[in-house]
C-alpha atoms as a PDB file:
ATOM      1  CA  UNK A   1     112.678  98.457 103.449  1.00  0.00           C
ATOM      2  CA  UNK A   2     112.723  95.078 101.698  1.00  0.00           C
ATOM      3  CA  UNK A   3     112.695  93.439 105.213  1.00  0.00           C
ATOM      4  CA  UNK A   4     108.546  94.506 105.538  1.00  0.00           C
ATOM      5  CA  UNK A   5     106.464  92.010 104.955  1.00  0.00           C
ATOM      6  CA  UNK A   6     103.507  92.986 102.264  1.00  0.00           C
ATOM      7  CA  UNK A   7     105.030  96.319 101.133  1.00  0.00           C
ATOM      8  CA  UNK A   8     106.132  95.665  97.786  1.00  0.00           C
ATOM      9  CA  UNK A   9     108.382  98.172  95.039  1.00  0.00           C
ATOM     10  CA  UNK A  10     105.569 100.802  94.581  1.00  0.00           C
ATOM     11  CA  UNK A  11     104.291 100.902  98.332  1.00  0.00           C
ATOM     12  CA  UNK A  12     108.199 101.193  99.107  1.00  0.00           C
ATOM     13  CA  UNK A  13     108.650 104.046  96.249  1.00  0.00           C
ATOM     14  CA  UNK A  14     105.212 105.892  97.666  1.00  0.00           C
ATOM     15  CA  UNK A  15     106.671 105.423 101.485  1.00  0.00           C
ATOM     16  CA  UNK A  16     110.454 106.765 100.146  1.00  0.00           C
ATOM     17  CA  UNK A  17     107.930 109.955  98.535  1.00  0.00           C
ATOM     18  CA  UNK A  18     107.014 110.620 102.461  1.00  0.00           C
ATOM     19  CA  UNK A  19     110.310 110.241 104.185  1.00  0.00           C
ATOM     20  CA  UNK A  20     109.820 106.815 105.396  1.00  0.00           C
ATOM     21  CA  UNK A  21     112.802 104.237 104.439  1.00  0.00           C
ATOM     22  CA  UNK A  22     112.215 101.429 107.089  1.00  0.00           C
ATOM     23  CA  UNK A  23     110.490  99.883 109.498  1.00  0.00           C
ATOM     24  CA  UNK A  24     111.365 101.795 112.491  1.00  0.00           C
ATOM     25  CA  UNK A  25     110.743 104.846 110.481  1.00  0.00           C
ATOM     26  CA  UNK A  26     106.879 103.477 109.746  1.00  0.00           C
ATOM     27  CA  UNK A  27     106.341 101.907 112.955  1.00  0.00           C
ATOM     28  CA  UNK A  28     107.012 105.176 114.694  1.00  0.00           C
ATOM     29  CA  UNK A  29     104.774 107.701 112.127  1.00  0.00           C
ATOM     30  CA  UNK A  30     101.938 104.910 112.209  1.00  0.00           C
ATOM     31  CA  UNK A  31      99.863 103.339 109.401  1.00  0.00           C
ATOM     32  CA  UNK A  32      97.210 105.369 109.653  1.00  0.00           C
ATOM     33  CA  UNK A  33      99.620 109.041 109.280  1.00  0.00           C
ATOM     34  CA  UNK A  34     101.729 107.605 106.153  1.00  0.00           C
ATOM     35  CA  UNK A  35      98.600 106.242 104.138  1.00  0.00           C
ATOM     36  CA  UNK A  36      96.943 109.885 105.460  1.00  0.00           C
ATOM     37  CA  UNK A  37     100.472 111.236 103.825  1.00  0.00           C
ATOM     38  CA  UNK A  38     100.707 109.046 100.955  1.00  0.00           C
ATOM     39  CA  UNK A  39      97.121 110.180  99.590  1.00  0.00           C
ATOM     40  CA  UNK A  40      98.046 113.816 100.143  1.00  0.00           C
ATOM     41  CA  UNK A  41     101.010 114.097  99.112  1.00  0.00           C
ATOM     42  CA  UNK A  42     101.788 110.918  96.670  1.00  0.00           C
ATOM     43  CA  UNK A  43      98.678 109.206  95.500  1.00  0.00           C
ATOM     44  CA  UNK A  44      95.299 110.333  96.452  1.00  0.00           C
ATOM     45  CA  UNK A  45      93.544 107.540  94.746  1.00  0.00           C
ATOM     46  CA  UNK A  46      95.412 104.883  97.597  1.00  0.00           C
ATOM     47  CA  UNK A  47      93.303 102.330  98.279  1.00  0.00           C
ATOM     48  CA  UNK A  48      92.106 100.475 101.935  1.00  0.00           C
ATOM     49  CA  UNK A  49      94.662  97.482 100.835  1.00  0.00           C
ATOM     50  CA  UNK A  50      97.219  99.743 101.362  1.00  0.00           C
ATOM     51  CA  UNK A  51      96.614 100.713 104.470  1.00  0.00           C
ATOM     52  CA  UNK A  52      96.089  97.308 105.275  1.00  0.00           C
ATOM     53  CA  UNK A  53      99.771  96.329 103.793  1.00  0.00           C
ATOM     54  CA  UNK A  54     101.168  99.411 106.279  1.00  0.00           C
ATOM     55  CA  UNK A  55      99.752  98.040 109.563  1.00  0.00           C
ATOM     56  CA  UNK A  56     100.646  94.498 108.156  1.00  0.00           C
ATOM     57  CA  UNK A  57     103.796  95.155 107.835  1.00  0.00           C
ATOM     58  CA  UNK A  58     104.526  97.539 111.142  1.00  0.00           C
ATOM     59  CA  UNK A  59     102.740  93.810 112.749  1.00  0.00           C
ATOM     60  CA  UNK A  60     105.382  91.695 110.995  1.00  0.00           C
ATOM     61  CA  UNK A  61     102.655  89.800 108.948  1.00  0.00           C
ATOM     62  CA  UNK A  62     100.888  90.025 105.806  1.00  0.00           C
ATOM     63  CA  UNK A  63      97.682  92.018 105.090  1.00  0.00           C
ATOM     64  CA  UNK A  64      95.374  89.302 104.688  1.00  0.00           C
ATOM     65  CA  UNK A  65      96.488  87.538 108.242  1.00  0.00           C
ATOM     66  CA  UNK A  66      95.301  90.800 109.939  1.00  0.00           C
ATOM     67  CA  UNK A  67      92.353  89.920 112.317  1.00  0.00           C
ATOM     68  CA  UNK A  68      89.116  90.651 111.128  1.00  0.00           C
ATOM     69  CA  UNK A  69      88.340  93.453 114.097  1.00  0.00           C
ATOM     70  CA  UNK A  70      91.516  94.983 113.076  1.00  0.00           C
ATOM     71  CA  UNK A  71      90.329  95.629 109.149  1.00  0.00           C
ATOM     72  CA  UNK A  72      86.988  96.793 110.443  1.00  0.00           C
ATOM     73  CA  UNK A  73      88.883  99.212 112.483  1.00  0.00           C
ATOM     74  CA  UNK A  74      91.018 100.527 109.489  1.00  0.00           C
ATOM     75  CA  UNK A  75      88.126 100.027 107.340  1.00  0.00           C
ATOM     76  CA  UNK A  76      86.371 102.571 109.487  1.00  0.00           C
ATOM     77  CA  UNK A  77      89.418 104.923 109.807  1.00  0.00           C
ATOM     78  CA  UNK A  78      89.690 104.675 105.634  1.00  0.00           C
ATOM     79  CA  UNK A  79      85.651 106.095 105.094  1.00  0.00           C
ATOM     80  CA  UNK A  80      86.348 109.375 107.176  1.00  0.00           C
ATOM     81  CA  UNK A  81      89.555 109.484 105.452  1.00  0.00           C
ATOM     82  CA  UNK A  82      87.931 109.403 102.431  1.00  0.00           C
ATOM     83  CA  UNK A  83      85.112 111.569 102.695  1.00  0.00           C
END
């Protein structure tokens, strides 16, 4: 897990919580499903930024380098998952 980019120890403890201990193992369940997973089962108080770490790292780059349509897209994604 140390090899993903923007998922430091307590994103990596919270992914271990759901089953996921690599890359290939969060590329193929999705950003979206394990921060859907991580705030039912793990943390429901999970914030946007760490959804935005998960896609950064499946993307091989760090949250803030995401492109702007991409946040607004995840950003739109997090308010019905939040509701």
């Amino acid at each position: 897990m140390n090899d993903l980019i923007g998922i430091g120890k307590i994103n990596r403890e919270k992914l271990n919580k759901i089953g996921i201990e690599n890359k290939e193992d969060l590329t193929k369940i999705g950003s979206i499903e394990a921060f859907k997973q991580i705030r039912e089962k793990v943390d429901s108080e999970a914030w946007i930024r760490t959804l935005y770490a998960f896609e950064g790292a499946i993307n091989g780059v760090k949250s803030a380098d995401l492109s702007r349509v991409k946040k607004d897209e995840l950003k739109a994604i997090f308010r019905e998952i939040d509701k």
